[in-house]
C-alpha atoms as a PDB file:
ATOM      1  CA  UNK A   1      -5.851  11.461  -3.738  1.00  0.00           C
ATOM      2  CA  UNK A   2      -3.855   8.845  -5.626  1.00  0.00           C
ATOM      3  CA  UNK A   3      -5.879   6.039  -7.172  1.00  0.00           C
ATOM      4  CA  UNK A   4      -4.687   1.996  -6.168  1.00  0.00           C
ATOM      5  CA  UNK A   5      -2.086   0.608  -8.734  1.00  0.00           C
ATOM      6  CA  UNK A   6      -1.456  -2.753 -10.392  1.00  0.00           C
ATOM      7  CA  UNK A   7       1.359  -4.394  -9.687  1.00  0.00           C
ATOM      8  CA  UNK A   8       3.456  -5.798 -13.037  1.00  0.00           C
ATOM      9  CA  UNK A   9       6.225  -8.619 -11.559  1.00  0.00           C
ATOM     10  CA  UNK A  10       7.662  -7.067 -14.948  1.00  0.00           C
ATOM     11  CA  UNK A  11       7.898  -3.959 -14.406  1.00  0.00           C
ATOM     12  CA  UNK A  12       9.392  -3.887 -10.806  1.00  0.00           C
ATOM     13  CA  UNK A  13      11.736  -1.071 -10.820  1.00  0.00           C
ATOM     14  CA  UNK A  14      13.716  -2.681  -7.783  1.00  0.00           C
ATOM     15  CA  UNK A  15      14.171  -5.479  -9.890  1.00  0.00           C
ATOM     16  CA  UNK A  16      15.183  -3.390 -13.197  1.00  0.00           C
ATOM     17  CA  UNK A  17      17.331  -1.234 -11.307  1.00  0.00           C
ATOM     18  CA  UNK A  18      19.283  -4.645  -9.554  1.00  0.00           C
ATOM     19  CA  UNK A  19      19.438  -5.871 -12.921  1.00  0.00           C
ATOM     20  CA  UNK A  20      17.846  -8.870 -11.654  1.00  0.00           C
ATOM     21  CA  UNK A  21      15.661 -10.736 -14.951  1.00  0.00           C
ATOM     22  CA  UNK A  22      12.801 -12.452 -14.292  1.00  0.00           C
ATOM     23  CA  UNK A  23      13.382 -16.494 -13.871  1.00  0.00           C
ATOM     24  CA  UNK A  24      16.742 -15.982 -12.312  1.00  0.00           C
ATOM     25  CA  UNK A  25      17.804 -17.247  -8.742  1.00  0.00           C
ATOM     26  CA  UNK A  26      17.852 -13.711  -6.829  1.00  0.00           C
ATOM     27  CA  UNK A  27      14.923 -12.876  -8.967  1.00  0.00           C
ATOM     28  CA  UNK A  28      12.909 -15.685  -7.537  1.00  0.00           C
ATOM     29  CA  UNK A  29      14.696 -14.959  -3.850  1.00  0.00           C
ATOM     30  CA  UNK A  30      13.495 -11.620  -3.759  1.00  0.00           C
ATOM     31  CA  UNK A  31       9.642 -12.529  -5.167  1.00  0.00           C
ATOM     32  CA  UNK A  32       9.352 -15.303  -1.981  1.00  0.00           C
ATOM     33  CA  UNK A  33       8.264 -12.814  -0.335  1.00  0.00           C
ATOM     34  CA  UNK A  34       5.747 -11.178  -3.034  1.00  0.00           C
ATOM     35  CA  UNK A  35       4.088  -8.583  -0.347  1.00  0.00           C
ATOM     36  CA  UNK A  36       7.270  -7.199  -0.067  1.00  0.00           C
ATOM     37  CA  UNK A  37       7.967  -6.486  -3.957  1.00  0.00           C
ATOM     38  CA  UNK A  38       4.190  -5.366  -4.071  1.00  0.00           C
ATOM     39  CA  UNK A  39       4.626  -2.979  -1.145  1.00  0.00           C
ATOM     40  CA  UNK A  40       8.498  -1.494  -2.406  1.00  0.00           C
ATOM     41  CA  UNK A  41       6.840  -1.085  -5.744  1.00  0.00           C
ATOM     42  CA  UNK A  42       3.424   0.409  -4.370  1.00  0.00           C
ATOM     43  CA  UNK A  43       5.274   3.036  -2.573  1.00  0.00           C
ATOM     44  CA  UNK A  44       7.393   4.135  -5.550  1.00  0.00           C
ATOM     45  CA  UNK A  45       4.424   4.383  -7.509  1.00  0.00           C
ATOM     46  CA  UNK A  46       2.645   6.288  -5.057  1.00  0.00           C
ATOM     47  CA  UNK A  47       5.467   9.050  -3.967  1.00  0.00           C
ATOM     48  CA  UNK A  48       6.165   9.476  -7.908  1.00  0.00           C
ATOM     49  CA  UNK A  49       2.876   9.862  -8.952  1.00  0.00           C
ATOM     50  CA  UNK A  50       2.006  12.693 -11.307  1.00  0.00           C
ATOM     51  CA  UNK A  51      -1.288  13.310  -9.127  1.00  0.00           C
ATOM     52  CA  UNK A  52       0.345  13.665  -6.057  1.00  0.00           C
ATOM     53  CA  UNK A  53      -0.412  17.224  -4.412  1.00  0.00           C
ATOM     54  CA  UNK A  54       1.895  19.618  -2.945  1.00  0.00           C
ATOM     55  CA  UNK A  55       5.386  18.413  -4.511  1.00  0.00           C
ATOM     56  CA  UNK A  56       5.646  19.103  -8.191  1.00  0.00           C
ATOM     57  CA  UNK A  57       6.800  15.261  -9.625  1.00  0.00           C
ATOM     58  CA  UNK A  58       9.727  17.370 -11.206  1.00  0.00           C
ATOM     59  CA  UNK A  59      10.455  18.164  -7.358  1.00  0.00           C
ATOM     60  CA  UNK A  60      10.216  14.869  -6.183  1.00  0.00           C
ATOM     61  CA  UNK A  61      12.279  13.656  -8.792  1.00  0.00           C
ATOM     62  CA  UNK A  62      14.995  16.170  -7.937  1.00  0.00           C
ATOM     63  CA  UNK A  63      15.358  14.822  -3.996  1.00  0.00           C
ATOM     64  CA  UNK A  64      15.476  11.644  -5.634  1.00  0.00           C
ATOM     65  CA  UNK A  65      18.345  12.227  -7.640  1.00  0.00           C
ATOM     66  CA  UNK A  66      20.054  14.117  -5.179  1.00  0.00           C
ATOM     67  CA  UNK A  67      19.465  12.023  -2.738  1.00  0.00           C
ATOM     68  CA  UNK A  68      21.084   9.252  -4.927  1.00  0.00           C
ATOM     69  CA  UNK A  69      24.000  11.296  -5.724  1.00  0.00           C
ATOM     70  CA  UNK A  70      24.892  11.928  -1.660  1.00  0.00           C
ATOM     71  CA  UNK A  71      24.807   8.269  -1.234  1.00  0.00           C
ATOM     72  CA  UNK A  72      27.147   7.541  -4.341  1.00  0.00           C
ATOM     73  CA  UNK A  73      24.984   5.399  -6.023  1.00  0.00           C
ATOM     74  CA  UNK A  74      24.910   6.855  -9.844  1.00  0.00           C
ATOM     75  CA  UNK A  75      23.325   3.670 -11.030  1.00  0.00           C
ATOM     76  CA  UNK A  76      20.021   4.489  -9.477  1.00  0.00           C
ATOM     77  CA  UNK A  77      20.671   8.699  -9.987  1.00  0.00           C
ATOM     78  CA  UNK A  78      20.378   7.656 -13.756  1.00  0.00           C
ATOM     79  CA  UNK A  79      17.118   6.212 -13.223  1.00  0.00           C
ATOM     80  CA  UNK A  80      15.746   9.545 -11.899  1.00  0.00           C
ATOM     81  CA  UNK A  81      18.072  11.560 -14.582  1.00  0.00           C
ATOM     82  CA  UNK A  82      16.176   9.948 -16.755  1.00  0.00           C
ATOM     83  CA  UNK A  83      13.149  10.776 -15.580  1.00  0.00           C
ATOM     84  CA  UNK A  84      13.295  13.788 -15.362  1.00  0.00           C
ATOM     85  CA  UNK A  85      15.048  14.468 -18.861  1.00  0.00           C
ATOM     86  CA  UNK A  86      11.502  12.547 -19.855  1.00  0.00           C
ATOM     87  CA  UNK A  87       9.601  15.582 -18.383  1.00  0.00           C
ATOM     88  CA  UNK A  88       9.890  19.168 -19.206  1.00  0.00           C
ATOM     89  CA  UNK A  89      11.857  19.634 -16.400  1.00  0.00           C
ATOM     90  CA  UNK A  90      14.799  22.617 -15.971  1.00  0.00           C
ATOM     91  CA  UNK A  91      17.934  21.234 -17.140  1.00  0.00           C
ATOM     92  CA  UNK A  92      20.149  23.621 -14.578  1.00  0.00           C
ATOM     93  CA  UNK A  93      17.993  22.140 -11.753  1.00  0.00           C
ATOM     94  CA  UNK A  94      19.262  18.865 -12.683  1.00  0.00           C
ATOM     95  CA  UNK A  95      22.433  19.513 -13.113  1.00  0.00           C
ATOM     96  CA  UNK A  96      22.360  20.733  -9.728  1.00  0.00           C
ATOM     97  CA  UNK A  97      20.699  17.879  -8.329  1.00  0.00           C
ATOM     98  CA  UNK A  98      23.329  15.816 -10.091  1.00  0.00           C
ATOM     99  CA  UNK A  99      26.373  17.650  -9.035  1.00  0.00           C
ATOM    100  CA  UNK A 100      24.993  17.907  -5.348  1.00  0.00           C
ATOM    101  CA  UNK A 101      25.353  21.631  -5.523  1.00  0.00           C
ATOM    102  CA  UNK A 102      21.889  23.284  -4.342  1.00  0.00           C
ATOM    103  CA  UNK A 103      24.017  26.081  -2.596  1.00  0.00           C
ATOM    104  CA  UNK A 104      23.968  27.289  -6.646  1.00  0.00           C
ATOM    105  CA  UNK A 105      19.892  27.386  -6.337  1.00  0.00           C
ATOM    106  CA  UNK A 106      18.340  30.538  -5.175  1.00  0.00           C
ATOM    107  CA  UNK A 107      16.795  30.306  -1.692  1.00  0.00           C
ATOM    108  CA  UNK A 108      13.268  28.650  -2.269  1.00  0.00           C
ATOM    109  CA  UNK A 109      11.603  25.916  -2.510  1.00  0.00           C
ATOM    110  CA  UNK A 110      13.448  23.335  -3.964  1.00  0.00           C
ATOM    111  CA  UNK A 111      16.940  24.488  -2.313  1.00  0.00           C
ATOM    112  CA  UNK A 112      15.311  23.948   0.987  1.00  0.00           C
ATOM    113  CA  UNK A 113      14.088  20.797  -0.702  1.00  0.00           C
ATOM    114  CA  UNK A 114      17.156  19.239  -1.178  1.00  0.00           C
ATOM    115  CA  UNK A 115      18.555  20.720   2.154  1.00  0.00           C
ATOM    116  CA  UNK A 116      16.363  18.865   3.778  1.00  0.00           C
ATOM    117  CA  UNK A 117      17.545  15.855   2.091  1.00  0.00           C
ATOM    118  CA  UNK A 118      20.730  16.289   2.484  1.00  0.00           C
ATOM    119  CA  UNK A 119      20.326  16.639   6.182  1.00  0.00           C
ATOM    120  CA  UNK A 120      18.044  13.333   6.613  1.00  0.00           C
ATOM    121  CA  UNK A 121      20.149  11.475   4.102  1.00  0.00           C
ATOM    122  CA  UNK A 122      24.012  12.649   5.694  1.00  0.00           C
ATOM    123  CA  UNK A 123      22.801  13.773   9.114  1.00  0.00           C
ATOM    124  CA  UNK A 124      19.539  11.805  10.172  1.00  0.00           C
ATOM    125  CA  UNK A 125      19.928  13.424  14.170  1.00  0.00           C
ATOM    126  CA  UNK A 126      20.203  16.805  12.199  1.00  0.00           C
ATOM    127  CA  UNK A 127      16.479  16.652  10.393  1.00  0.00           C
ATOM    128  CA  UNK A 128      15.080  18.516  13.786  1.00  0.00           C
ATOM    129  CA  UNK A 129      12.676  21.665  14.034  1.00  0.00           C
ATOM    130  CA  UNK A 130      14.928  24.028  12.520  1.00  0.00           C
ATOM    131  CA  UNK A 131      15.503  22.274   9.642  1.00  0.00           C
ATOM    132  CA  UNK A 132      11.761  21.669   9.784  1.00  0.00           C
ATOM    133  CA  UNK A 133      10.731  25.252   9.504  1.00  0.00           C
ATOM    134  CA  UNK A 134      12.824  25.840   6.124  1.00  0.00           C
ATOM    135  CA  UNK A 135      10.164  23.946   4.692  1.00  0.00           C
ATOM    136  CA  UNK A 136       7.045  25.977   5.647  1.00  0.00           C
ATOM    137  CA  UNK A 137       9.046  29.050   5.380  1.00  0.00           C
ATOM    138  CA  UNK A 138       9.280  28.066   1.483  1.00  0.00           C
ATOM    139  CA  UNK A 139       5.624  27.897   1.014  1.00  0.00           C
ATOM    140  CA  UNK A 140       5.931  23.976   1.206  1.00  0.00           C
ATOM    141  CA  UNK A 141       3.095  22.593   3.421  1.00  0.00           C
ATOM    142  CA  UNK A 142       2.730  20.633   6.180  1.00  0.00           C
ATOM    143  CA  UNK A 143       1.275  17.505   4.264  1.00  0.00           C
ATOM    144  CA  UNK A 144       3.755  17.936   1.568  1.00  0.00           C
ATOM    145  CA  UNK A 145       6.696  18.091   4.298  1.00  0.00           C
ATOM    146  CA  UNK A 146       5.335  14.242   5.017  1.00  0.00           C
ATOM    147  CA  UNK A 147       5.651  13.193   1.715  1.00  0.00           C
ATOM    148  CA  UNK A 148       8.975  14.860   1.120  1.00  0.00           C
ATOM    149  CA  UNK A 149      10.263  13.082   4.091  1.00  0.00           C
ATOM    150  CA  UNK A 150       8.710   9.448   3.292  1.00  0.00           C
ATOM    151  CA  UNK A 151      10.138  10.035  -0.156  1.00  0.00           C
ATOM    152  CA  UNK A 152      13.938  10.646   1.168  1.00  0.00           C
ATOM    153  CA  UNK A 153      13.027   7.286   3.502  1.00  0.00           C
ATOM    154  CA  UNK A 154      11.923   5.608   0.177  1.00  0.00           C
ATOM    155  CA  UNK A 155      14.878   6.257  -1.766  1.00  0.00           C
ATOM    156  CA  UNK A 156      17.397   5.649   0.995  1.00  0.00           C
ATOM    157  CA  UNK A 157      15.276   1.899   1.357  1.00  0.00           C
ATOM    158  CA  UNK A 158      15.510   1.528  -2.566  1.00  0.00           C
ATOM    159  CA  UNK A 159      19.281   2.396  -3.101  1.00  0.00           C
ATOM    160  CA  UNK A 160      19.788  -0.207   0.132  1.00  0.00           C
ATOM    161  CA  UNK A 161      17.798  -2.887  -1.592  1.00  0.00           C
ATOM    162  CA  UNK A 162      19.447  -2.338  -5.232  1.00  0.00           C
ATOM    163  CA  UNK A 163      22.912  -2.366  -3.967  1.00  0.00           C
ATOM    164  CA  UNK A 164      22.083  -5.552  -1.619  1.00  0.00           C
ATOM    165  CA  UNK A 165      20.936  -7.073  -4.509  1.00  0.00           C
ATOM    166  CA  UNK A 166      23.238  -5.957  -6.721  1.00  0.00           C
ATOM    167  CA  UNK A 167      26.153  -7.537  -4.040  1.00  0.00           C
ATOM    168  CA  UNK A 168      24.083 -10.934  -4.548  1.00  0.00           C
ATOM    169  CA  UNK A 169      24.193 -11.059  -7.649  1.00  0.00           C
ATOM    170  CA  UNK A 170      27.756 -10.185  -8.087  1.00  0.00           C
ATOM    171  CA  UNK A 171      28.743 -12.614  -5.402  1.00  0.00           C
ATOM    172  CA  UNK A 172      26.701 -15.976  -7.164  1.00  0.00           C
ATOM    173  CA  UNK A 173      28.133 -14.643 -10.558  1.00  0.00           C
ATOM    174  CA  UNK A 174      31.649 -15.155  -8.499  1.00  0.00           C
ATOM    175  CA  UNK A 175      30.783 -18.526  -7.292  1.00  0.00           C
ATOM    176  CA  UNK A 176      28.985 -19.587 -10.764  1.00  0.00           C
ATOM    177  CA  UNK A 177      25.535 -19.781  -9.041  1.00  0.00           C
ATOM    178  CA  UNK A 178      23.823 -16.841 -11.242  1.00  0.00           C
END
């Protein structure tokens, strides 16, 4: 069971990640609605929490970064490299999660991991039953197959968020509105 966290307007990772600094005009934008920074930062700190059970946070930071390096969006993959390079985690397993090769992974539990995201991130209609069962079949667990697939939703949310932002903040910097 995770414990209830804080929220720090300063340590929004949405925010970091958008580059967006606190007092500016899209910083401001996005904060009108406060429940909604609260609730996008709430959720990241609850699917990468260290005391989450049944997904390793090495794991869960390896969808992550795979996930971000199907949809192209390197920016945020750096902010899960990083992560994980903070954590004693295997150095080939990132590289594989950061080449988008898990085909190189033995069959277990993290290459049905990221098959799963691969399928939900490229092929939504193709995350059925079959795809399903890899996950039990790799000693993941029913509760943990939950998580797993709230966490691919979260990071598919987050990279849409950072790049909408991002494309704000490029656009007022065009029209001298920053």
């Amino acid at each position: 069971m995770t414990t209830p966290m804080e929220y720090d307007i300063d340590d929004d990772v949405i925010d970091k990640l958008a580059g967006l600094p606190a007092g500016s005009h899209l910083h401001a934008l996005r904060h009108q609605r406060e429940k909604v920074a609260v609730a996008s930062q709430g959720s990241y700190d609850s699917l990468f929490d260290p005391a989450l059970e049944g997904i390793g946070l090495d794991e869960r930071l390896l969808v992550a970064l795979y996930a971000c390096r199907l949809a192209g969006a390197q920016d945020v993959a750096a902010h899960y490299r990083a992560r994980l390079y903070a954590l004693p985690a295997d150095a080939a397993q990132i590289a594989v999660a950061a080449d988008g090769a898990p085909e190189r992974l033995p069959e277990g539990r993290l290459r049905a991991m990221l098959a799963f995201a691969r399928a939900l991130t490229e092929r939504p209609i193709e995350g059925n039953e079959a795809v399903l069962h890899t996950l039990p079949a790799a000693g993941i667990s029913t509760p943990a197959v939950v998580a797993l697939a709230q966490l691919i939703a979260f990071v598919s949310y987050q990279l849409r968020v950072v790049a909408g932002l991002k494309a704000m903040k490029s656009a007022s910097n065009q029209a001298g509105t920053a």
